[in-house]
PDB file of N, CA and C in Angstrom:
ATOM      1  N   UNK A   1      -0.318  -1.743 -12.974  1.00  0.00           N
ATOM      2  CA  UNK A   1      -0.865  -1.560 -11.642  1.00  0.00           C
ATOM      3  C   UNK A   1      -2.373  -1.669 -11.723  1.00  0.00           C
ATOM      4  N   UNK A   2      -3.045  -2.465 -10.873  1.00  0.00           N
ATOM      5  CA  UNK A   2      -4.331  -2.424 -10.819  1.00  0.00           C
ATOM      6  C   UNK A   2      -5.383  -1.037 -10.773  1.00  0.00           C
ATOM      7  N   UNK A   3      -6.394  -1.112 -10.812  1.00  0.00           N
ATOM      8  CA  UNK A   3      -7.159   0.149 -11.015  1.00  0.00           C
ATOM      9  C   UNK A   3      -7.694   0.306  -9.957  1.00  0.00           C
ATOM     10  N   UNK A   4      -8.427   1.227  -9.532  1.00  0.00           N
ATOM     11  CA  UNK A   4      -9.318   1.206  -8.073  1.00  0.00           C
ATOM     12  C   UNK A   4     -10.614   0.938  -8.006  1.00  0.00           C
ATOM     13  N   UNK A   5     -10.959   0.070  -8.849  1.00  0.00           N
ATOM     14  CA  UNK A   5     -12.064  -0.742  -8.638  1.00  0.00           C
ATOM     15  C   UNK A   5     -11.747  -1.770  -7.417  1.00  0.00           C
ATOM     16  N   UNK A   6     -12.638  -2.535  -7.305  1.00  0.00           N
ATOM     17  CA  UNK A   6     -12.757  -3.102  -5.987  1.00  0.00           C
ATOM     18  C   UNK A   6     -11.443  -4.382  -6.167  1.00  0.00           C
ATOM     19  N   UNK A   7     -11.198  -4.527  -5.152  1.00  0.00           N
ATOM     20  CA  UNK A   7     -10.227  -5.795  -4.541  1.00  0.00           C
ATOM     21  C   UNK A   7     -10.904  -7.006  -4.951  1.00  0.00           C
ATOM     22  N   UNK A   8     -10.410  -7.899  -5.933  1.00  0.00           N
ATOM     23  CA  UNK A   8     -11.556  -9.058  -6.170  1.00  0.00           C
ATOM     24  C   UNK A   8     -11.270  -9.689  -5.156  1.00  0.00           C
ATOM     25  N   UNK A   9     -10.334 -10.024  -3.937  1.00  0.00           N
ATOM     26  CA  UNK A   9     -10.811 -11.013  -2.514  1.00  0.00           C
ATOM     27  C   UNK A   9     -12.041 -10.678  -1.623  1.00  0.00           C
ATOM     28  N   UNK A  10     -12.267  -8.968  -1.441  1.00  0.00           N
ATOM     29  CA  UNK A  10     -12.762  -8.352  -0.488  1.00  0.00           C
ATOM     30  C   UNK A  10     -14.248  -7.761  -1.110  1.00  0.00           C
ATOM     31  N   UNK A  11     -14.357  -6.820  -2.316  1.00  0.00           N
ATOM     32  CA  UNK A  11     -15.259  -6.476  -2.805  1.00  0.00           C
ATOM     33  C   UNK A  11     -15.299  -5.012  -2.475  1.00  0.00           C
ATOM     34  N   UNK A  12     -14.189  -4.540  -1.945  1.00  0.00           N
ATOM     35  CA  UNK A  12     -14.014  -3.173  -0.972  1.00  0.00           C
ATOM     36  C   UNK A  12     -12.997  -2.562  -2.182  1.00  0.00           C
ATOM     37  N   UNK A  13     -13.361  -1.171  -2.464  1.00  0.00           N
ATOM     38  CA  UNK A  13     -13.007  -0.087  -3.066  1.00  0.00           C
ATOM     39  C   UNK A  13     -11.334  -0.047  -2.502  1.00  0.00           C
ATOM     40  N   UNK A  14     -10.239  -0.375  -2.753  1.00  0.00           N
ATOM     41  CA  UNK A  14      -8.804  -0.037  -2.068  1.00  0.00           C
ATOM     42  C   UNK A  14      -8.943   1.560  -2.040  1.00  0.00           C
ATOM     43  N   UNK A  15      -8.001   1.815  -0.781  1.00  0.00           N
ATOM     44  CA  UNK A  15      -8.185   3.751  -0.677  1.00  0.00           C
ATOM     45  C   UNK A  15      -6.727   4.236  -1.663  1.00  0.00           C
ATOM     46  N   UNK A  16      -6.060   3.466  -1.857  1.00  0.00           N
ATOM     47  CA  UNK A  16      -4.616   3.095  -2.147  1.00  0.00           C
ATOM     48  C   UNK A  16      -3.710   1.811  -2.527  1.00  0.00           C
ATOM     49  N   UNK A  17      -2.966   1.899  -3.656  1.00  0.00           N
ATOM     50  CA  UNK A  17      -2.551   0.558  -4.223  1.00  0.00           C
ATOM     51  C   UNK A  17      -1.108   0.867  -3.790  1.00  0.00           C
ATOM     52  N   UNK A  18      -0.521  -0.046  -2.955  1.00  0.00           N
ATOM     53  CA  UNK A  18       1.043  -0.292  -3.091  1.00  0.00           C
ATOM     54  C   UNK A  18       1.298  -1.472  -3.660  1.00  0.00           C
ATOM     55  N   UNK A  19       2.270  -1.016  -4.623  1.00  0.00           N
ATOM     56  CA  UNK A  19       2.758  -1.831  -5.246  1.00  0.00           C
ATOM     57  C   UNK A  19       4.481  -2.835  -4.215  1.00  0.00           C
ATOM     58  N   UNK A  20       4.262  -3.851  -4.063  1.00  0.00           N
ATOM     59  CA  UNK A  20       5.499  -4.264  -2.949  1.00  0.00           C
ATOM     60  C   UNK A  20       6.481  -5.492  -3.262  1.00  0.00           C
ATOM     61  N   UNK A  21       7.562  -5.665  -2.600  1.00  0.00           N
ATOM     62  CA  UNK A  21       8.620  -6.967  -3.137  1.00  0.00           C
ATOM     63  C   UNK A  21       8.555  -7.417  -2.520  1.00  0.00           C
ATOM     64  N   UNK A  22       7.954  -7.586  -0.806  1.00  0.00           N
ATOM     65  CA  UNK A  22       8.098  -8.672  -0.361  1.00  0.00           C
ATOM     66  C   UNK A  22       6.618  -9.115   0.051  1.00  0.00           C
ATOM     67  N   UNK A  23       6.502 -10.224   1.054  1.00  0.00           N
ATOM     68  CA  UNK A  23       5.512 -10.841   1.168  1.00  0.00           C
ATOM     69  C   UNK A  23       5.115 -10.829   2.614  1.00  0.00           C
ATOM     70  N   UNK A  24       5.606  -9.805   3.402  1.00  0.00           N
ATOM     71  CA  UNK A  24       5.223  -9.237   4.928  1.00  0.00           C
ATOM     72  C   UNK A  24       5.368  -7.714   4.271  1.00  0.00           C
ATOM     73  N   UNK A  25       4.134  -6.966   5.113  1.00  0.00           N
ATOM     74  CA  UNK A  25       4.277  -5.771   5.122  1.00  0.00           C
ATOM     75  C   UNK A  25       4.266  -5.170   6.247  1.00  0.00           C
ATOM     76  N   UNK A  26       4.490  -3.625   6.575  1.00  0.00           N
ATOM     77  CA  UNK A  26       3.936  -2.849   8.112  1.00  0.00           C
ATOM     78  C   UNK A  26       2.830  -1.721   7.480  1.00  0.00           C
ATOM     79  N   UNK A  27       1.809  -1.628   7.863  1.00  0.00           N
ATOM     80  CA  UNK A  27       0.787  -0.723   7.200  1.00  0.00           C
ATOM     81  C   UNK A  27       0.698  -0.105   9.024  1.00  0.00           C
ATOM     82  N   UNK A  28       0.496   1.462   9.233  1.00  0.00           N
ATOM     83  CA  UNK A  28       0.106   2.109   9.895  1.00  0.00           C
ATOM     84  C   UNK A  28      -0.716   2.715   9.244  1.00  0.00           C
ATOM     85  N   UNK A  29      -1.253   3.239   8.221  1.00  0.00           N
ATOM     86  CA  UNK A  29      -2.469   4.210   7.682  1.00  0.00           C
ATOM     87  C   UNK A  29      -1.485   5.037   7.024  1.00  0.00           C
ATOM     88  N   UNK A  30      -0.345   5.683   7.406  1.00  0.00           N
ATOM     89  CA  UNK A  30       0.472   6.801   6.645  1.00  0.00           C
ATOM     90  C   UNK A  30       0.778   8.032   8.083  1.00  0.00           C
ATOM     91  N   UNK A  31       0.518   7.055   9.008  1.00  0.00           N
ATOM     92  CA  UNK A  31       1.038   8.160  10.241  1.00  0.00           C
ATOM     93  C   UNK A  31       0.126   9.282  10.687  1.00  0.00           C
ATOM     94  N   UNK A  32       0.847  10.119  11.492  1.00  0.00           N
ATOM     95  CA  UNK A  32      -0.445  11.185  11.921  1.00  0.00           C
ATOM     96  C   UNK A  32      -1.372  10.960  12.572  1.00  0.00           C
ATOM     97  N   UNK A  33      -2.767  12.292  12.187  1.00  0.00           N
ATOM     98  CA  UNK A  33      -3.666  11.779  12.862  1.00  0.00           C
ATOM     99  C   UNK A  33      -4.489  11.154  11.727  1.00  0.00           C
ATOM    100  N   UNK A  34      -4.607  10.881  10.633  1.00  0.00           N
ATOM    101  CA  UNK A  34      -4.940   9.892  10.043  1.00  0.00           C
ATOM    102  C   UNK A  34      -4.052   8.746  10.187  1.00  0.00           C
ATOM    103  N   UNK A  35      -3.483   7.934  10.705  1.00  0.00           N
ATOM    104  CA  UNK A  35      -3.041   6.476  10.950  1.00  0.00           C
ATOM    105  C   UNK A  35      -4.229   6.044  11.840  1.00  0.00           C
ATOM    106  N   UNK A  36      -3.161   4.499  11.924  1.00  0.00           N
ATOM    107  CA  UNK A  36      -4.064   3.472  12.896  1.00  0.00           C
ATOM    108  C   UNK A  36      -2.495   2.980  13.295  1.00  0.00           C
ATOM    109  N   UNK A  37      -2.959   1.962  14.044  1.00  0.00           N
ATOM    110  CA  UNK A  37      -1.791   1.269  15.071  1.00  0.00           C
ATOM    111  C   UNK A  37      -1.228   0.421  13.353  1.00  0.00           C
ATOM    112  N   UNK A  38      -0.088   0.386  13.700  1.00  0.00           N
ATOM    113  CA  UNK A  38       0.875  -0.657  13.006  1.00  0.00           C
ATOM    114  C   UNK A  38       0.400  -1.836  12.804  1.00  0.00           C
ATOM    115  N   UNK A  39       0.037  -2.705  11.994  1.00  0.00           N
ATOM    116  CA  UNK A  39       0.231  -3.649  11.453  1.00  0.00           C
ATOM    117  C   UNK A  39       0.800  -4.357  10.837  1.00  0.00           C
ATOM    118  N   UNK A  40       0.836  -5.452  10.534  1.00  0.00           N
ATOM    119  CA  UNK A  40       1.797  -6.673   9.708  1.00  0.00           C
ATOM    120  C   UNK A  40       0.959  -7.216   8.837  1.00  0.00           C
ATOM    121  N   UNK A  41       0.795  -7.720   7.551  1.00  0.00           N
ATOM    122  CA  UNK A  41      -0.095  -8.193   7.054  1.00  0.00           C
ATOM    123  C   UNK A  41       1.175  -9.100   6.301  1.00  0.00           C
ATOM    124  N   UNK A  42       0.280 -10.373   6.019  1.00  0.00           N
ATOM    125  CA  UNK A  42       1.504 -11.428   5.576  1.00  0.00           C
ATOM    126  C   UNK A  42       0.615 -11.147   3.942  1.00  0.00           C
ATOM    127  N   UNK A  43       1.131 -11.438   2.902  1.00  0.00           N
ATOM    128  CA  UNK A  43      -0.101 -11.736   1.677  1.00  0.00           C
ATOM    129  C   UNK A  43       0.852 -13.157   1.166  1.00  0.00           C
ATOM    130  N   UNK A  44      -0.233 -13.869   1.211  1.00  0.00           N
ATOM    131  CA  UNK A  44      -0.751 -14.884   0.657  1.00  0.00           C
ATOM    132  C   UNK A  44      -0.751 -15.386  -0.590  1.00  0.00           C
ATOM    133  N   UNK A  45      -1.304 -14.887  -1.711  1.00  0.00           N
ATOM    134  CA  UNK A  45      -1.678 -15.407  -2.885  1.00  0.00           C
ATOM    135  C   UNK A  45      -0.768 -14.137  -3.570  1.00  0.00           C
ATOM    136  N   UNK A  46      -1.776 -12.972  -4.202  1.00  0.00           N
ATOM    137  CA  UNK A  46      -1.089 -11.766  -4.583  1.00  0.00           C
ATOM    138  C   UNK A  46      -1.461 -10.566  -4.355  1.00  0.00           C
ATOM    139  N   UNK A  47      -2.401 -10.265  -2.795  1.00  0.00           N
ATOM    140  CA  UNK A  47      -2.256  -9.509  -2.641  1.00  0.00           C
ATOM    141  C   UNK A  47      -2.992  -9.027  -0.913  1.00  0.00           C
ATOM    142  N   UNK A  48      -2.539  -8.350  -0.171  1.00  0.00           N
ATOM    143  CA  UNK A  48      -3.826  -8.299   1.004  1.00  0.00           C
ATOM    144  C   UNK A  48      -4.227  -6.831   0.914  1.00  0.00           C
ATOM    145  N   UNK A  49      -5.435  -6.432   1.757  1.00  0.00           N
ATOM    146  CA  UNK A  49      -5.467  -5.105   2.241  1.00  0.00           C
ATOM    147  C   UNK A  49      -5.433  -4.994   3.719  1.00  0.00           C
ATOM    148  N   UNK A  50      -5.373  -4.040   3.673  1.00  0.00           N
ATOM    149  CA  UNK A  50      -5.400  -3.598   4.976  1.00  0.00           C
ATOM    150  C   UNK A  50      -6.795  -3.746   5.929  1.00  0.00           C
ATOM    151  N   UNK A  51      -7.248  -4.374   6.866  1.00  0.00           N
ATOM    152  CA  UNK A  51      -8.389  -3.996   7.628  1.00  0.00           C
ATOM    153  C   UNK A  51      -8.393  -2.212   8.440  1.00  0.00           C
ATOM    154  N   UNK A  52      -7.625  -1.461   8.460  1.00  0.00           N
ATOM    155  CA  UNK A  52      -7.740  -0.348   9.069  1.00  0.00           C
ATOM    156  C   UNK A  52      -8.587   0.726   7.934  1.00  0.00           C
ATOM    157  N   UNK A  53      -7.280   1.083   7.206  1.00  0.00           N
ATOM    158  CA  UNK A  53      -7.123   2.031   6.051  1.00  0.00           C
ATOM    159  C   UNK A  53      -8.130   0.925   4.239  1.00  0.00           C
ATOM    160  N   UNK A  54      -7.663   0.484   4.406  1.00  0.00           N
ATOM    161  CA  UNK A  54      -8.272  -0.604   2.764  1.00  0.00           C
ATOM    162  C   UNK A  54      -7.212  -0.077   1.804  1.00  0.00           C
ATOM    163  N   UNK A  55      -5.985  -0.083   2.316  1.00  0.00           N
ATOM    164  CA  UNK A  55      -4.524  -0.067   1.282  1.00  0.00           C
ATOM    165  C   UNK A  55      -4.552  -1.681   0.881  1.00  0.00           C
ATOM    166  N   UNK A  56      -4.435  -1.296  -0.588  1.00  0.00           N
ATOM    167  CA  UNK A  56      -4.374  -2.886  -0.960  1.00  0.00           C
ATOM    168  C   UNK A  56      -2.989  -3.103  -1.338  1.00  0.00           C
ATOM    169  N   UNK A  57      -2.511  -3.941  -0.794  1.00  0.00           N
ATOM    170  CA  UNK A  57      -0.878  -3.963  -1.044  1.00  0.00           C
ATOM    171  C   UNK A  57      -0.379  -5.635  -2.127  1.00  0.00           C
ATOM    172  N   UNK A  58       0.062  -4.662  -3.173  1.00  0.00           N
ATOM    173  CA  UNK A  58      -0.048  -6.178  -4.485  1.00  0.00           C
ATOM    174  C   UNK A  58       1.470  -6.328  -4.341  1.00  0.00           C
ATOM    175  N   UNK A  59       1.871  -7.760  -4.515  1.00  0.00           N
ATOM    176  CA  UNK A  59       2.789  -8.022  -4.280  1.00  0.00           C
ATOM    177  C   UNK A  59       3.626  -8.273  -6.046  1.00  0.00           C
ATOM    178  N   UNK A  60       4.661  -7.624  -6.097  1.00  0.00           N
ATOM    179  CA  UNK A  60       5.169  -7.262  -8.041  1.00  0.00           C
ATOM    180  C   UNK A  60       5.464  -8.692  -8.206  1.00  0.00           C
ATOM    181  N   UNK A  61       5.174  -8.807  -9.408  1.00  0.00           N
ATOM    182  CA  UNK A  61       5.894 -10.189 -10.179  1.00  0.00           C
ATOM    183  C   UNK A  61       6.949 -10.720 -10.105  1.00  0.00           C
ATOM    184  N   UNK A  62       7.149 -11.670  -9.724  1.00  0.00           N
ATOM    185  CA  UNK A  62       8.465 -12.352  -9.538  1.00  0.00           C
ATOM    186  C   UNK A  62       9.098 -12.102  -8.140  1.00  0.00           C
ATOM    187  N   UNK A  63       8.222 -11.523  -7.497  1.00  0.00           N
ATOM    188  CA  UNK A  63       9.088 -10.850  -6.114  1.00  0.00           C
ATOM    189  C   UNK A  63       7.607 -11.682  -4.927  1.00  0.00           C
ATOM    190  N   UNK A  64       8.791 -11.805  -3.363  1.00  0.00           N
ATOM    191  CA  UNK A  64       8.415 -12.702  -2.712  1.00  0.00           C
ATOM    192  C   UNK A  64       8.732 -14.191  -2.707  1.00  0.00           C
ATOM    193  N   UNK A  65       9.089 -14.758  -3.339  1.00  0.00           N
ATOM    194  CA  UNK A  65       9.685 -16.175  -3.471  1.00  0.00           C
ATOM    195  C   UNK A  65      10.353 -16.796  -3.238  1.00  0.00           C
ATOM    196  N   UNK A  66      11.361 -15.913  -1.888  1.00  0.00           N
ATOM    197  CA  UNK A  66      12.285 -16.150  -1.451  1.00  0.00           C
ATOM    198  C   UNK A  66      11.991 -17.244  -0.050  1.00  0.00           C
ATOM    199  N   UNK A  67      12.680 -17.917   0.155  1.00  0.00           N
ATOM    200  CA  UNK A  67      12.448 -19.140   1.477  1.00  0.00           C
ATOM    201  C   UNK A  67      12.650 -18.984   2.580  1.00  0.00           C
ATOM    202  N   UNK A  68      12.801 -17.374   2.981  1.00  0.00           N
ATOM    203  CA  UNK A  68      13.492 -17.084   4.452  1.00  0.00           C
ATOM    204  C   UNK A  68      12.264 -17.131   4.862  1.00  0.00           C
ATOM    205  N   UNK A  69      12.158 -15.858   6.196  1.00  0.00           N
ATOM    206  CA  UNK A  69      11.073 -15.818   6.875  1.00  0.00           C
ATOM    207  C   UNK A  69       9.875 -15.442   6.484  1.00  0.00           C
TER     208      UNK A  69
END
């Protein structure tokens, strides 16, 4: 798992690393009154963050590669 040094796409400190299998996510912040509105983030290469929270969500090896949606 990556460390919490910065996101090499962004240059931004992640607040939080999820580790994930697919290649759409839903990021709300973690609910409450710390959330933000729901999001979708597609990732791309191997990994996105979040614009709300800065959850960087890495997508695991070998996972995502599938041809559906």
């Amino acid at each position: 798992m990556p460390d919490a040094a910065a996101a090499p796409s962004t240059g931004i400190a992640p607040t939080e690393v999820m580790q994930v299998n697919e290649r759409t996510v839903a990021c709300d912040g973690g609910g409450g009154n710390l959330g933000h509105p729901r999001v979708y983030l597609r990732i791309v290469g191997e990994e996105v963050m979040c614009p709300y929270c800065s959850r960087l969500y890495v997508l695991n090896p070998g996972a995502g590669h599938a041809s559906g949606h």
